[in-house]
Protein backbone atom coordinates (compact mmCIF):
# COMPACT_ATOMS: atom_id res chain seq x y z
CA UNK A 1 98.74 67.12 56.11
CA UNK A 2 98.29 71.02 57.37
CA UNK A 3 94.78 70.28 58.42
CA UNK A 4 95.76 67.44 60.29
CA UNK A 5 98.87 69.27 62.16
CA UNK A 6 96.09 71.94 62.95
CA UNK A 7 93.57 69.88 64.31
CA UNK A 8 96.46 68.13 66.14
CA UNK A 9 97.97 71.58 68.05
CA UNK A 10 94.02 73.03 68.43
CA UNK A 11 92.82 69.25 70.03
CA UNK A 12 96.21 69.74 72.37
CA UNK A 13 95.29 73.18 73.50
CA UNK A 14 91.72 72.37 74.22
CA UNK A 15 93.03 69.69 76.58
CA UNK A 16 95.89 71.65 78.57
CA UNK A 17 93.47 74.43 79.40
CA UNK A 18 91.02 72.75 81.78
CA UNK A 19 93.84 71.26 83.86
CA UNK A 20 95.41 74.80 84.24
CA UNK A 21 91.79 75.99 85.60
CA UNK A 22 91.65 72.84 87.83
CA UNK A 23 94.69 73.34 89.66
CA UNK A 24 93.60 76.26 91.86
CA UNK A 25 94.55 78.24 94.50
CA UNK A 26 94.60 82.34 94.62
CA UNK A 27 94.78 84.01 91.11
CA UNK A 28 98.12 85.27 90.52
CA UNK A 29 98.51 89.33 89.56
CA UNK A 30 100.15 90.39 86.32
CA UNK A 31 103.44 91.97 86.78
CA UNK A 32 104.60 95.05 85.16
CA UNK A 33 107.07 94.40 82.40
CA UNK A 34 110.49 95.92 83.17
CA UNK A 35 112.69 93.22 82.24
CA UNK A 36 114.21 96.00 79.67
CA UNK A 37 114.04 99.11 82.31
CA UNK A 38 117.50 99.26 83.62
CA UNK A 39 116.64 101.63 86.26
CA UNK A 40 113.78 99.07 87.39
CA UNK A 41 116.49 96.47 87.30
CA UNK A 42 119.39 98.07 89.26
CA UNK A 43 116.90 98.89 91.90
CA UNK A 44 115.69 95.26 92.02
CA UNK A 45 119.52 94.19 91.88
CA UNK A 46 119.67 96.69 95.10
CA UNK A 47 116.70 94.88 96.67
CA UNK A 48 117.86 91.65 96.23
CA UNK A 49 121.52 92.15 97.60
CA UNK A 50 119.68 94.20 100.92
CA UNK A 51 117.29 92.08 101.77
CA UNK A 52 117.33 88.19 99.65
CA UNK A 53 120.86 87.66 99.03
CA UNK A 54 120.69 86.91 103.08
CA UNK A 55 119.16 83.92 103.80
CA UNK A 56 118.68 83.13 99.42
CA UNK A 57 121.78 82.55 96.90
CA UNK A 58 121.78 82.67 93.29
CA UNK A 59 124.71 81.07 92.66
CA UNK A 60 124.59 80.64 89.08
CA UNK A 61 125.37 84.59 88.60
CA UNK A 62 128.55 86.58 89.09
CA UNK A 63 128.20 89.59 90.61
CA UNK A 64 130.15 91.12 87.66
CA UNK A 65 127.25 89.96 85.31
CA UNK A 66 125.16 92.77 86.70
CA UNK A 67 127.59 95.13 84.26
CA UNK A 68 124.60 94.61 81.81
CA UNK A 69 122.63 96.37 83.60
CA UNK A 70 124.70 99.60 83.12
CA UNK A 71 126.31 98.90 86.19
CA UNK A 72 130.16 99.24 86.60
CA UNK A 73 132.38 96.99 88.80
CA UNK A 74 133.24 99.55 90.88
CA UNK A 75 129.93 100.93 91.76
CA UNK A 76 128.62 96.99 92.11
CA UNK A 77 132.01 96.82 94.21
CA UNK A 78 130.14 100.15 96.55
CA UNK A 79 127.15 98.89 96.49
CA UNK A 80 126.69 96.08 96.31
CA UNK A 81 129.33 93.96 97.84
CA UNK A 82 129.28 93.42 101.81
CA UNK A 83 131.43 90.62 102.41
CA UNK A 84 134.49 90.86 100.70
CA UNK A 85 134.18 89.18 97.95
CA UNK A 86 135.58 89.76 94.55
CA UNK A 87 133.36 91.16 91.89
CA UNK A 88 134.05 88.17 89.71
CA UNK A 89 132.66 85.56 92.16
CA UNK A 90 129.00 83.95 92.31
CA UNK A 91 126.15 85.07 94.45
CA UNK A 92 126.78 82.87 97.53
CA UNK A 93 125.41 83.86 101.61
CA UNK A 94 127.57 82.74 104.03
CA UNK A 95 124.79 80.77 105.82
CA UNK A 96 125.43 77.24 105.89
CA UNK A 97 122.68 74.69 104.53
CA UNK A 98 122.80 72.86 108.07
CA UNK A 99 122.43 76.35 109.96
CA UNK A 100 119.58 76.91 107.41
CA UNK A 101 117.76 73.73 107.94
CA UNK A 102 118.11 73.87 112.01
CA UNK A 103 116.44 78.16 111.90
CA UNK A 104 114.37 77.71 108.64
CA UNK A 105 113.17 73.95 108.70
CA UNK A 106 114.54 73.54 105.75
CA UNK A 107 116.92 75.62 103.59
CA UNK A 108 115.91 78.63 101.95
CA UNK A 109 116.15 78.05 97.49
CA UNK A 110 118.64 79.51 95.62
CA UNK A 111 116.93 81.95 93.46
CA UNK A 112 118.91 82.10 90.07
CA UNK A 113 116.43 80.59 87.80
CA UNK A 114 113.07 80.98 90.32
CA UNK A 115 110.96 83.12 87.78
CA UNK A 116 111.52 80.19 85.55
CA UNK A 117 110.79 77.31 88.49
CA UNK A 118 107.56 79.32 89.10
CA UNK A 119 106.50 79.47 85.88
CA UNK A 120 103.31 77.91 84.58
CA UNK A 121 103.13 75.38 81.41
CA UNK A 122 101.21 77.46 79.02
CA UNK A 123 100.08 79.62 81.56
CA UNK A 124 101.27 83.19 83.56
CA UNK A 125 104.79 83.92 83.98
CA UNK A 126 107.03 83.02 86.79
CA UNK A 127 107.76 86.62 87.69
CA UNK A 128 103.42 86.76 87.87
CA UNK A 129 103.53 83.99 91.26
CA UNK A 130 106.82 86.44 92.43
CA UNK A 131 104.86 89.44 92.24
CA UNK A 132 101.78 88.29 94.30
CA UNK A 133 104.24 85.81 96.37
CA UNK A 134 105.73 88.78 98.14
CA UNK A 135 102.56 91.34 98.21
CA UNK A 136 100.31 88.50 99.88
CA UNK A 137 102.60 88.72 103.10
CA UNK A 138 100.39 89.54 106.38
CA UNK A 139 101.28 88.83 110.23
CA UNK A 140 100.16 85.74 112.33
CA UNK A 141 100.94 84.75 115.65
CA UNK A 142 99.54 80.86 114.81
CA UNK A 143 103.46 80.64 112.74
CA UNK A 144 106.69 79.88 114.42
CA UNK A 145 108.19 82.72 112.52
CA UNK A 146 105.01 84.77 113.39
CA UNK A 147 104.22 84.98 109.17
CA UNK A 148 101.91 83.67 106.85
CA UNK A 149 101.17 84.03 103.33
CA UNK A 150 97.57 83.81 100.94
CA UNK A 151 99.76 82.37 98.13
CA UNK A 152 102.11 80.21 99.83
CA UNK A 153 99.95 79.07 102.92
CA UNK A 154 101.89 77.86 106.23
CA UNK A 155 105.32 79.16 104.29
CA UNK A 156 108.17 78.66 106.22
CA UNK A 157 109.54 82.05 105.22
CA UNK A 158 109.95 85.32 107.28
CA UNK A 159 108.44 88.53 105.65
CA UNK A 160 111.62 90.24 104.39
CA UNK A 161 110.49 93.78 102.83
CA UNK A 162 107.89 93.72 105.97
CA UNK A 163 110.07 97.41 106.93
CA UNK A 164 109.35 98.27 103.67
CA UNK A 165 105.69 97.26 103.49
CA UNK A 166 104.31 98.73 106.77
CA UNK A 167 101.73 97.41 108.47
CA UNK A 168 98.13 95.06 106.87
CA UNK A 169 95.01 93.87 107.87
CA UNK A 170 93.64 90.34 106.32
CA UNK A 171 89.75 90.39 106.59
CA UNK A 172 88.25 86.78 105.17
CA UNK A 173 84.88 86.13 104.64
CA UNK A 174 84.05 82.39 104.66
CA UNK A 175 80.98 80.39 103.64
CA UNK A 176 80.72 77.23 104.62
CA UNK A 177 78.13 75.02 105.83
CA UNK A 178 77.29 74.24 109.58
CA UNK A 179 75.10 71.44 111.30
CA UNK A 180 72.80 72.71 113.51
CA UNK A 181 69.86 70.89 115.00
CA UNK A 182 70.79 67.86 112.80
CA UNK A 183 70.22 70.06 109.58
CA UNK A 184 72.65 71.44 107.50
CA UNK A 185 72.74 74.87 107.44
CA UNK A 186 74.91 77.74 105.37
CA UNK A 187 76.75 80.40 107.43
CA UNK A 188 78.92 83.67 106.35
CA UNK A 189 81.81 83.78 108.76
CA UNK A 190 84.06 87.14 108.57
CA UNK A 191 87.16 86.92 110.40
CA UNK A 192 90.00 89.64 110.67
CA UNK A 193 93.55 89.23 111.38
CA UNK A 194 95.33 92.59 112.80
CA UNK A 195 98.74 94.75 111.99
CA UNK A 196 100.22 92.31 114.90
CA UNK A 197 98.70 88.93 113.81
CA UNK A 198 95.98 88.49 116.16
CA UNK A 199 93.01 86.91 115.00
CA UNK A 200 89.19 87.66 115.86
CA UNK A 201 86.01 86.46 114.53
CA UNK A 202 84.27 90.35 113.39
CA UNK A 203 80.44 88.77 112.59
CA UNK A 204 78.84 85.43 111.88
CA UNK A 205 75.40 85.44 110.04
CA UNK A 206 73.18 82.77 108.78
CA UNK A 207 72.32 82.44 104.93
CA UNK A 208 69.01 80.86 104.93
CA UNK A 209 68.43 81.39 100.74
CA UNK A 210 71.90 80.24 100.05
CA UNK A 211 72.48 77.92 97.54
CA UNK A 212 75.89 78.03 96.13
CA UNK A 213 79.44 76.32 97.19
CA UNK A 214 81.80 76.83 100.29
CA UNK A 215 83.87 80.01 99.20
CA UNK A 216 86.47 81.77 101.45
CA UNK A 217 87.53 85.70 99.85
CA UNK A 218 90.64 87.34 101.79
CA UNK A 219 91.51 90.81 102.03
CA UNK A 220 94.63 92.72 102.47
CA UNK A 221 94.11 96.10 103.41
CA UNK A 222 97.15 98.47 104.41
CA UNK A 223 97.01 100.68 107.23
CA UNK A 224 98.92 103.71 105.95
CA UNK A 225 97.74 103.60 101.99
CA UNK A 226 100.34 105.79 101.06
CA UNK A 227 102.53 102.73 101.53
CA UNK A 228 101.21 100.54 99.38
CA UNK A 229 102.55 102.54 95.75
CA UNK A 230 105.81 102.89 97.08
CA UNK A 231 105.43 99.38 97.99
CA UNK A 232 104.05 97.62 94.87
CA UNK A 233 107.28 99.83 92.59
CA UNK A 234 109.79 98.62 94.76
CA UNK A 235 108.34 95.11 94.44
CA UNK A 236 107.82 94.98 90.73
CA UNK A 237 111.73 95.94 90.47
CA UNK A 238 112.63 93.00 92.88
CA UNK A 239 110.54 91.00 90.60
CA UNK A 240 111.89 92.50 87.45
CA UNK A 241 115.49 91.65 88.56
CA UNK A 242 114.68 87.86 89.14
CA UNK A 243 112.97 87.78 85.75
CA UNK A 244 116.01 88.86 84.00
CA UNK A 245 118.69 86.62 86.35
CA UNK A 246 116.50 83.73 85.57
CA UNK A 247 117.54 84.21 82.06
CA UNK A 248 119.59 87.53 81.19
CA UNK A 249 119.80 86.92 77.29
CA UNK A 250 115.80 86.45 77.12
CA UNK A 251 115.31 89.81 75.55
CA UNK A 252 118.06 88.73 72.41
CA UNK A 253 116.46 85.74 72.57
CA UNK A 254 113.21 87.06 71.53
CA UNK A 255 114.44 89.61 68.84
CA UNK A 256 116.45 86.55 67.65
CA UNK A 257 112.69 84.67 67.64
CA UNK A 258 111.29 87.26 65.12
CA UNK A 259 113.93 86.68 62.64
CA UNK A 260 113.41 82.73 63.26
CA UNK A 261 109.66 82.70 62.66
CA UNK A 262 110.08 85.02 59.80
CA UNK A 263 112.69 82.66 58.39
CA UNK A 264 110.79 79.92 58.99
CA UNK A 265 107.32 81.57 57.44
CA UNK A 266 109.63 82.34 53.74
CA UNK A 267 110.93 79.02 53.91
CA UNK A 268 107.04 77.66 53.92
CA UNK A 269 106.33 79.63 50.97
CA UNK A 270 109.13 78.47 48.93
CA UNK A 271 108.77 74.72 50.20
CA UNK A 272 104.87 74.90 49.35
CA UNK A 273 105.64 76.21 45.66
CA UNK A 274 108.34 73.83 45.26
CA UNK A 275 106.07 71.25 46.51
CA UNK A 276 103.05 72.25 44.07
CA UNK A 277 106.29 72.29 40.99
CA UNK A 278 107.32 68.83 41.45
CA UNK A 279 103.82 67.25 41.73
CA UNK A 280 102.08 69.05 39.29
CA UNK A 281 102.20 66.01 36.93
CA UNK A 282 101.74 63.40 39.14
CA UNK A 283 98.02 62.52 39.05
């Protein structure tokens, strides 16, 4: 029976990996873990009431919850309540849905459970597509809202923490095939994409011993480097904080899935034994 519920789980793994390779797109970048660094997480609380809790609710958390983060109601009352409203009261902007649909397109998410929304079956962590999400940002003049994004193409979303960010450069180098003369030839197309979302073609070159696949490999380069540390932190806080309001008892729920598993691995031992005892006589 064991060797069966092995082969089971191992013949159920084998088959859920290919089809998270297949699905594609750009590779996500590991987050830092801070979902237990308070500091991390009352800066990313900061972040998110500045510049998300505009345009993006989370209206399944009180503003009082943030307490657990060593927070007291009257500093969250200082700092981070703009509107008037009482400590005790959800996450809400005062945007209306319709307003949003008519600026947006389409209304901007509530973000109370997005880490877990984002999150890959058996794959990286919701906070992992949040982390790259909103360090993939780079000016285009193509988009109505003069944005684009390498994780979220075409998004619909204005770069928020673009003060914060300071100005990019996106190089991509494509290679694609190209008919010329009635044969089929490979070329290596680099393109850049400037601090104000221009874009210009930098070099085109034939590839006459070629003979791979169509790739495309973007770029994001910052213009003052000494931005990009600062940057990165102040993102991996945001990202910490939506981590932890996606589920704020994850951290008792793991020490709680220790004990669990521990349980569970002393009650195998004594169900096995008792197993062996009763059938030891049965032939």
């Amino acid at each position: 029976m064991f060797k069966k519920l092995l082969g089971a789980l191992l013949l159920a793994v084998t088959f859920a990996t290919p089809v998270l390779a297949a699905e594609g797109g750009m590779e996500w970048d590991r987050a830092p873990d801070r979902v237990n660094h308070l500091a991390s997480l009352q800066n990313g609380a900061k972040l998110f009431v500045n510049y998300c809790l505009n345009c993006h609710s989370a209206s399944s958390m009180r503003y009082n919850k943030l307490t657990e983060l060593g927070l007291t109601e009257e500093q969250i009352k200082e700092n981070l309540l703009f509107t008037g409203d009482k400590v005790g009261e959800l996450m809400h902007v005062a945007m209306s849905p319709a307003d949003a649909k008519a600026w947006f397109g389409a209304a901007p998410p509530d973000l109370s459970v997005i880490a877990r929304a984002k999150a890959e079956n058996m794959g990286m962590n919701g906070t992992d597509y949040i982390y790259t999400y909103l360090r993939t940002f780079y000016r285009d003049t193509s988009r109505p809202l003069g944005w684009n994004n390498l994780v979220f193409p075409n998004v619909g979303m204005p770069h928020a923490l673009w003060t914060l960010q300071g100005p990019r450069e996106l190089t991509t180098v494509d290679i694609h095939p190209v008919e010329k003369d009635g044969k089929q030839e490979w070329h290596k197309i680099t393109t850049k994409v400037d601090s104000e979302g221009f874009k210009s073609v930098v070099s085109e070159e034939p590839l006459p011993e070629y003979h791979g696949s169509a790739s495309s490999h973007s770029t994001l380069a910052y213009l003052n480097p000494a931005n990009q540390a600062e940057y990165d932190n102040d993102v991996a806080d945001l990202t910490a904080f939506l981590g932890w309001m996606s589920e704020p008892e994850q951290l008792l729920r793991k020490k709680l899935g220790v004990w669990v598993l521990l349980f569970l691995g002393l009650f195998f031992v004594v169900a096995w034994r008792l197993n062996a005892s009763y059938w030891k006589h049965v032939k």
